[in-house]
Protein backbone atom coordinates (compact mmCIF):
# COMPACT_ATOMS: atom_id res chain seq x y z
CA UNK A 1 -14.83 17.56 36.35
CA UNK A 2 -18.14 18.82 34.25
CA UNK A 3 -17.92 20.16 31.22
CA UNK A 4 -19.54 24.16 31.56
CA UNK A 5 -20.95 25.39 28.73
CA UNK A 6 -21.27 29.27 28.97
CA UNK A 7 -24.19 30.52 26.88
CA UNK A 8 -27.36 33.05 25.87
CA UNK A 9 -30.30 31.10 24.94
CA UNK A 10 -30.58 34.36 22.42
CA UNK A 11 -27.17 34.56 20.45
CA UNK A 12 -27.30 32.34 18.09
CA UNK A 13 -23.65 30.06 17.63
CA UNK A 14 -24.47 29.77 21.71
CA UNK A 15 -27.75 27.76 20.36
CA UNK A 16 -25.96 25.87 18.05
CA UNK A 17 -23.75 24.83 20.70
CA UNK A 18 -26.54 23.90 22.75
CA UNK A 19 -28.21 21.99 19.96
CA UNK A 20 -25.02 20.05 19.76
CA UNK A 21 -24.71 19.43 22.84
CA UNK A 22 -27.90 18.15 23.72
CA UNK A 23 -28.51 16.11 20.18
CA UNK A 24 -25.10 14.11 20.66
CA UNK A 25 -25.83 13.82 24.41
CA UNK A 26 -22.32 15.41 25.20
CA UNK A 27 -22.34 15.53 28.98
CA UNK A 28 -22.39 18.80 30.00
CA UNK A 29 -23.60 21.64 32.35
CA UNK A 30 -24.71 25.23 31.09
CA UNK A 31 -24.49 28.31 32.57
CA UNK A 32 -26.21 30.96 31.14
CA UNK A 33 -24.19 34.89 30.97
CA UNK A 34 -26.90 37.19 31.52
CA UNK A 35 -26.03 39.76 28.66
CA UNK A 36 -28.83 42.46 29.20
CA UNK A 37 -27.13 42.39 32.91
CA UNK A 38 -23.99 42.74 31.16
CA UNK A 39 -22.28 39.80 32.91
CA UNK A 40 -19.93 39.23 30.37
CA UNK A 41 -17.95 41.88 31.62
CA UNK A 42 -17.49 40.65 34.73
CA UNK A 43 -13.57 39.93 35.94
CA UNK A 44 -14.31 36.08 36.46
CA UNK A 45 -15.90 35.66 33.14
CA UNK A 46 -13.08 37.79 31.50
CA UNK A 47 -10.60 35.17 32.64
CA UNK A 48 -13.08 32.52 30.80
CA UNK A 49 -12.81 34.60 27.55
CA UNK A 50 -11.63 38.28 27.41
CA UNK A 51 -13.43 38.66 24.54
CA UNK A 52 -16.41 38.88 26.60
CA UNK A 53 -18.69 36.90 24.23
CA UNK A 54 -20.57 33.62 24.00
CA UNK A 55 -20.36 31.26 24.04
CA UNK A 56 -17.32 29.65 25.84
CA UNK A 57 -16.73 26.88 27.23
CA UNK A 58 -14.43 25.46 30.55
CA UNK A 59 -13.08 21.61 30.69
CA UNK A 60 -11.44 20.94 33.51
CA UNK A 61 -8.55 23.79 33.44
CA UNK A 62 -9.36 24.01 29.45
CA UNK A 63 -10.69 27.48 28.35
CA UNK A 64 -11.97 27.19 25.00
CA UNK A 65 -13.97 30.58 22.86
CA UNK A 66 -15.57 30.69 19.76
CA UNK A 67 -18.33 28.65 18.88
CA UNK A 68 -17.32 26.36 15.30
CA UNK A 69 -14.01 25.47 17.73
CA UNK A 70 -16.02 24.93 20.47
CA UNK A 71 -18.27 22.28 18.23
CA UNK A 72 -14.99 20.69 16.68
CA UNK A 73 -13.17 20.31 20.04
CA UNK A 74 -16.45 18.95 21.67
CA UNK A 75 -17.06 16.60 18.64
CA UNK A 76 -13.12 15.17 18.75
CA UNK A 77 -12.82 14.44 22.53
CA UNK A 78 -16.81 13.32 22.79
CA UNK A 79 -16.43 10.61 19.93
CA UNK A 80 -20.14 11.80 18.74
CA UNK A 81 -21.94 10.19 15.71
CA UNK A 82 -19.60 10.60 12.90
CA UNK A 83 -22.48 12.44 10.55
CA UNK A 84 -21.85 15.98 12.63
CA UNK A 85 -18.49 16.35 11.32
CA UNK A 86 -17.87 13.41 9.26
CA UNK A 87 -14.03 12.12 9.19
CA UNK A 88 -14.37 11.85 5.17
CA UNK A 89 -11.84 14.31 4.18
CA UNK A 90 -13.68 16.01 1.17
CA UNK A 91 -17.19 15.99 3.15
CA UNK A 92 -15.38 17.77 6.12
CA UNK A 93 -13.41 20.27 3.87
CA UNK A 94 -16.88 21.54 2.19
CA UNK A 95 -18.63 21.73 5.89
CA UNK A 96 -15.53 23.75 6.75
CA UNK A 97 -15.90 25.82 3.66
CA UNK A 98 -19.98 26.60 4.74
CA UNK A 99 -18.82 27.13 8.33
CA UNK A 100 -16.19 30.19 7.10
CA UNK A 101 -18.64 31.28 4.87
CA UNK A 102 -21.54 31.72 6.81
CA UNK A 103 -19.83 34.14 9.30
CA UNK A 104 -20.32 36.83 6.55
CA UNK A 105 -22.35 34.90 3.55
CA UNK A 106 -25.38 34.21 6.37
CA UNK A 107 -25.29 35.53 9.65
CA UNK A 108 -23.79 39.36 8.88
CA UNK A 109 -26.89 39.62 6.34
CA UNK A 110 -29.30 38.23 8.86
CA UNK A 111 -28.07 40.57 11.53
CA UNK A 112 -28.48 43.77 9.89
CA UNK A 113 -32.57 43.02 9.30
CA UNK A 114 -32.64 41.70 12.97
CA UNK A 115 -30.72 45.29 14.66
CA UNK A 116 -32.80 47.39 11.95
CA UNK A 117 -36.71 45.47 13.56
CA UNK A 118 -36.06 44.46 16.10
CA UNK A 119 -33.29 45.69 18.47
CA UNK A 120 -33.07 49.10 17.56
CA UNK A 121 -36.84 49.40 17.63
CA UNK A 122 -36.99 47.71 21.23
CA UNK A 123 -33.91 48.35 22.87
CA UNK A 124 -33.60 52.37 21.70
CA UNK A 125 -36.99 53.07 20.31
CA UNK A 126 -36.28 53.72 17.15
CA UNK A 127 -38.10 53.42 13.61
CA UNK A 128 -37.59 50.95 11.72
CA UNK A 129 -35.36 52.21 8.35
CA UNK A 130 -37.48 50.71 5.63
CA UNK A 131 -34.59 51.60 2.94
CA UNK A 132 -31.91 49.69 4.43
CA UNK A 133 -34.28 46.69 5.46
CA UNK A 134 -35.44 46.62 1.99
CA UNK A 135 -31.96 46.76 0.63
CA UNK A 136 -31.01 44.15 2.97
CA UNK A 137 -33.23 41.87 2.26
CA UNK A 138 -32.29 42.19 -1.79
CA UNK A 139 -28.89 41.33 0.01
CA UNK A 140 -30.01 38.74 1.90
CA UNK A 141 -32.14 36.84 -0.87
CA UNK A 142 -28.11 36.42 -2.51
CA UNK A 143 -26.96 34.66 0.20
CA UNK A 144 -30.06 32.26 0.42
CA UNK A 145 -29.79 31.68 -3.18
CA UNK A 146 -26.23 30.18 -2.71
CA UNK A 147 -27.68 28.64 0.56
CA UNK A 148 -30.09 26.67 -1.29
CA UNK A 149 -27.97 25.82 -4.74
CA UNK A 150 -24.43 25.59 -3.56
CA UNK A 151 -25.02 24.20 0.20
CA UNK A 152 -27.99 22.12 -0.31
CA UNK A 153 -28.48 21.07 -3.65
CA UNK A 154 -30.03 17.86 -3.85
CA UNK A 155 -29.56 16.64 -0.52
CA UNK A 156 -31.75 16.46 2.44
CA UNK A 157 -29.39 18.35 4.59
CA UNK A 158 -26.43 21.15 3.56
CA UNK A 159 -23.53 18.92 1.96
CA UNK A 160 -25.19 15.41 2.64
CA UNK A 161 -28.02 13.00 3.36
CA UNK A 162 -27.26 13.37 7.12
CA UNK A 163 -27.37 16.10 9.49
CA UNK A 164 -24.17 17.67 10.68
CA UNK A 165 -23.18 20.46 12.37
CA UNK A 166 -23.37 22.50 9.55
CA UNK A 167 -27.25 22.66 9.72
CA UNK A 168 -27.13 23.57 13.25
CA UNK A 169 -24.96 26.90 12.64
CA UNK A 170 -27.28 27.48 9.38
CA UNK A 171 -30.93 26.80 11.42
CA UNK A 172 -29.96 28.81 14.75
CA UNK A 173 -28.73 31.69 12.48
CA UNK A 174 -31.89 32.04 10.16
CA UNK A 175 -34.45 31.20 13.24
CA UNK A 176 -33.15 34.24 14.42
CA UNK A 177 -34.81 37.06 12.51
CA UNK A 178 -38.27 35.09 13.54
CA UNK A 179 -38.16 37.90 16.57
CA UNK A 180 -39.88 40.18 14.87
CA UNK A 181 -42.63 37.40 12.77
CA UNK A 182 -40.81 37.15 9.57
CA UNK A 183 -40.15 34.14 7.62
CA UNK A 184 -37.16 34.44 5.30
CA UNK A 185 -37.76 31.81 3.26
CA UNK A 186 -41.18 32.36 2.80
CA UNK A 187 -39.57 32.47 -1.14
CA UNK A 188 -37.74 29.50 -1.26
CA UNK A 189 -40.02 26.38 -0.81
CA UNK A 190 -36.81 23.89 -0.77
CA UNK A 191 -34.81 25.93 2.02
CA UNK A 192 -38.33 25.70 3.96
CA UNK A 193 -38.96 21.63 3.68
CA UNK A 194 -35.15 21.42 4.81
CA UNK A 195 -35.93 23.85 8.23
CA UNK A 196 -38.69 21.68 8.93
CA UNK A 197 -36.42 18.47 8.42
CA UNK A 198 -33.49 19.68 10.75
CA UNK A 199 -36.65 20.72 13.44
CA UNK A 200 -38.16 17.55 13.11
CA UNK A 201 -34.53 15.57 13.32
CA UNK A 202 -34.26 17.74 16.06
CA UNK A 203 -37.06 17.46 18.15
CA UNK A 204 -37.67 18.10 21.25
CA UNK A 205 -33.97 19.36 21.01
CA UNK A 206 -35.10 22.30 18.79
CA UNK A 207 -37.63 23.40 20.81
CA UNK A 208 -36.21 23.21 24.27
CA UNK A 209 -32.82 25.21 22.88
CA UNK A 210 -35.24 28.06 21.55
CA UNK A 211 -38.26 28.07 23.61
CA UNK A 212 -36.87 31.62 25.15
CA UNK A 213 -36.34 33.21 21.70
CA UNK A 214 -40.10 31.92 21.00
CA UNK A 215 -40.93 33.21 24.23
CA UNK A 216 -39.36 36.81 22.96
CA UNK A 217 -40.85 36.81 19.77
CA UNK A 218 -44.55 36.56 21.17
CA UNK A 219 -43.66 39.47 23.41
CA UNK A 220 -41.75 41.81 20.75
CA UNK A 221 -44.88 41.17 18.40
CA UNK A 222 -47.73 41.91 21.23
CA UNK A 223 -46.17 44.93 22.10
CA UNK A 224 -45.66 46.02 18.48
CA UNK A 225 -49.31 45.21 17.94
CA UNK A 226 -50.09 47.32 21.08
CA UNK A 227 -48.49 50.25 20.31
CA UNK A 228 -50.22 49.71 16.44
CA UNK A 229 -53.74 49.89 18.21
CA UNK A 230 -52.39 52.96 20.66
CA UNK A 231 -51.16 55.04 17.45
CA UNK A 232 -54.71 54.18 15.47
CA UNK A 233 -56.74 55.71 18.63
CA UNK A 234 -54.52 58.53 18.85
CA UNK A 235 -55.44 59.26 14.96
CA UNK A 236 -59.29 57.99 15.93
CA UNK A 237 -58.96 60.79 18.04
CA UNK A 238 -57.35 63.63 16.04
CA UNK A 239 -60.06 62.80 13.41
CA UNK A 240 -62.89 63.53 15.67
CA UNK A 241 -61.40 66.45 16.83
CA UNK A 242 -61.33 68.21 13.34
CA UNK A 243 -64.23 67.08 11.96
CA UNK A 244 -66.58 69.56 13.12
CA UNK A 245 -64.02 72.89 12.44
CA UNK A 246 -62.58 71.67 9.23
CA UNK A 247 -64.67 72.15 5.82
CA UNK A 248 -66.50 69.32 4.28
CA UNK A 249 -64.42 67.27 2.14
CA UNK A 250 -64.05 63.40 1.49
CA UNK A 251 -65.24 60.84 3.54
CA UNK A 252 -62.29 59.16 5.63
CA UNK A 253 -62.89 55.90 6.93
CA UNK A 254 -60.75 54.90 9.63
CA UNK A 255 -60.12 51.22 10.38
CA UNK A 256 -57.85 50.27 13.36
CA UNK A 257 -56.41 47.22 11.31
CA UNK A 258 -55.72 48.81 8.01
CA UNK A 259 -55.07 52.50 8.63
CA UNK A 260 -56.91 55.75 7.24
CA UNK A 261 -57.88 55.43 3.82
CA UNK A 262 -59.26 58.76 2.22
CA UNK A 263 -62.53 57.82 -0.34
CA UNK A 264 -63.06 60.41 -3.07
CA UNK A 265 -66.31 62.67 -3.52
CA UNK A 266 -68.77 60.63 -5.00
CA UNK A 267 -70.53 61.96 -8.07
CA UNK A 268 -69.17 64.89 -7.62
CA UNK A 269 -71.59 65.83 -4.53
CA UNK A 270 -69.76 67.19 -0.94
CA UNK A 271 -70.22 65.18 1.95
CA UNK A 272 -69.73 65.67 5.37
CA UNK A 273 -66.26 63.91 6.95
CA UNK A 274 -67.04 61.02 9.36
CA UNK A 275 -64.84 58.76 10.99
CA UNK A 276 -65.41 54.77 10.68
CA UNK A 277 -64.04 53.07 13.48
CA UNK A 278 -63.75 49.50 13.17
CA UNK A 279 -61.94 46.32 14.82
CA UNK A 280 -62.97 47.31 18.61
């Protein structure tokens, strides 16, 4: 019988699963749990995993949750390449030691930005909370600190010269907060060169396993950039409307891209307010 994988091209240990799956050419079949739908709540996936959460996985009469199980199990009954969880003891203790760290060290950090832009603001239409993301991303900056000096190092991938599944739970985890168009490691030149290494020792694996969070994150940042240009008209508007009942003051120029930015009397002479509309 066929392996099932049970997945959400969106959650991100399900892509690392995925990546594994297809990069070690593990035979397999997915099935993907429509979330939004909440199918994970449905009695016959409950009997998969009660925990209602991918992914999971079903071989044969096996039931297996969890996703850094899920990778071990695959990896010890599929005899993969040894580099994805090599059998050298020490090498395998320290990729054990990322993979319990990262649950909090990594993805907890990464989380918080990714509810605070992008789920709360699409899901429940909400601002976003500039304190906290700014405070998380102090927070985060920690953790990619250690990323880079403890987990890296020297080496071309975290812990070694070859890739291993410990790259696959770090990528699909920091990918993630790409959603809403920012690069977290737009400060740290070294983490950067190794993403692009893990893509391009990926490829096409990388892509195909997160073409529909690419496919998300052009559609969250359209409609952010639509409702940008709706707010700027609206204040186009409001401008206009005062213009000719309120007294002369400064001159406000108005530019759809960059907001309203007030310009002080010149000379000390009073002008009459206009509005500068610009970007059409």
């Amino acid at each position: 019988m066929v392996l099932t994988v049970y997945i959400n091209p969106i959650s991100q240990p399900s892509r690392a699963v995925m990546m594994l799956c297809k990069a070690a050419r593990i035979p397999h079949v997915e099935k993907v749990i429509d979330l939004r739908a909440d199918e994970q709540m449905k009695p016959w996936f409950l009997k998969i995993n009660p925990a209602h959460q991918v992914p999971c996985i079903k071989d044969d009469d096996f039931l297996l949750a969890e996703s850094v199980a899920i990778a071990k199990y695959l990896i010890a009954k599929f005899e993969v390449n040894d580099h994805w969880y090599p059998v050298d003891l020490k090498l395998r203790a320290k990729i054990d030691q990322f993979l319990a760290w990262h649950h909090v060290g990594l993805r907890e950090k990464l989380i918080s930005i990714l509810r605070n832009e992008v789920f709360n603001v699409a899901m429940k239409g909400l601002k976003v909370d500039q304190p906290k993301l700014e405070e998380d991303l102090k927070t985060l900056e920690k953790s990619l600190d250690i990323l880079e000096t403890h987990y890296l190092g020297d080496n071309d991938y975290l812990l070694g010269d070859e890739i291993s599944i410990a790259d696959l739970f770090a990528i699909s985890e920091i990918i993630e907060t790409n959603l809403s168009g920012r690069d977290v490691l737009k400060n740290h030149p070294k983490l950067r060169q190794w993403f692009d290494l893990v893509r391009a020792t990926l490829t096409p694996v990388f892509d195909e396993v997160h073409a529909e969070l690419f496919k998300l994150r052009d559609q969250f940042i359209a409609n952010q950039q639509q409702e940008k240009r709706e707010e700027k008209v609206k204040e186009i508007r409001e401008i206009r409307r005062r213009e000719s009942t309120e007294p002369t003051g400064e001159v406000i120029k108005l530019d759809v891209n960059e907001g309203i930015k007030p310009e002080p009397k010149q000379n000390g002479a009073t002008t009459q307010k206009t509005a500068a509309v610009n970007g059409k």
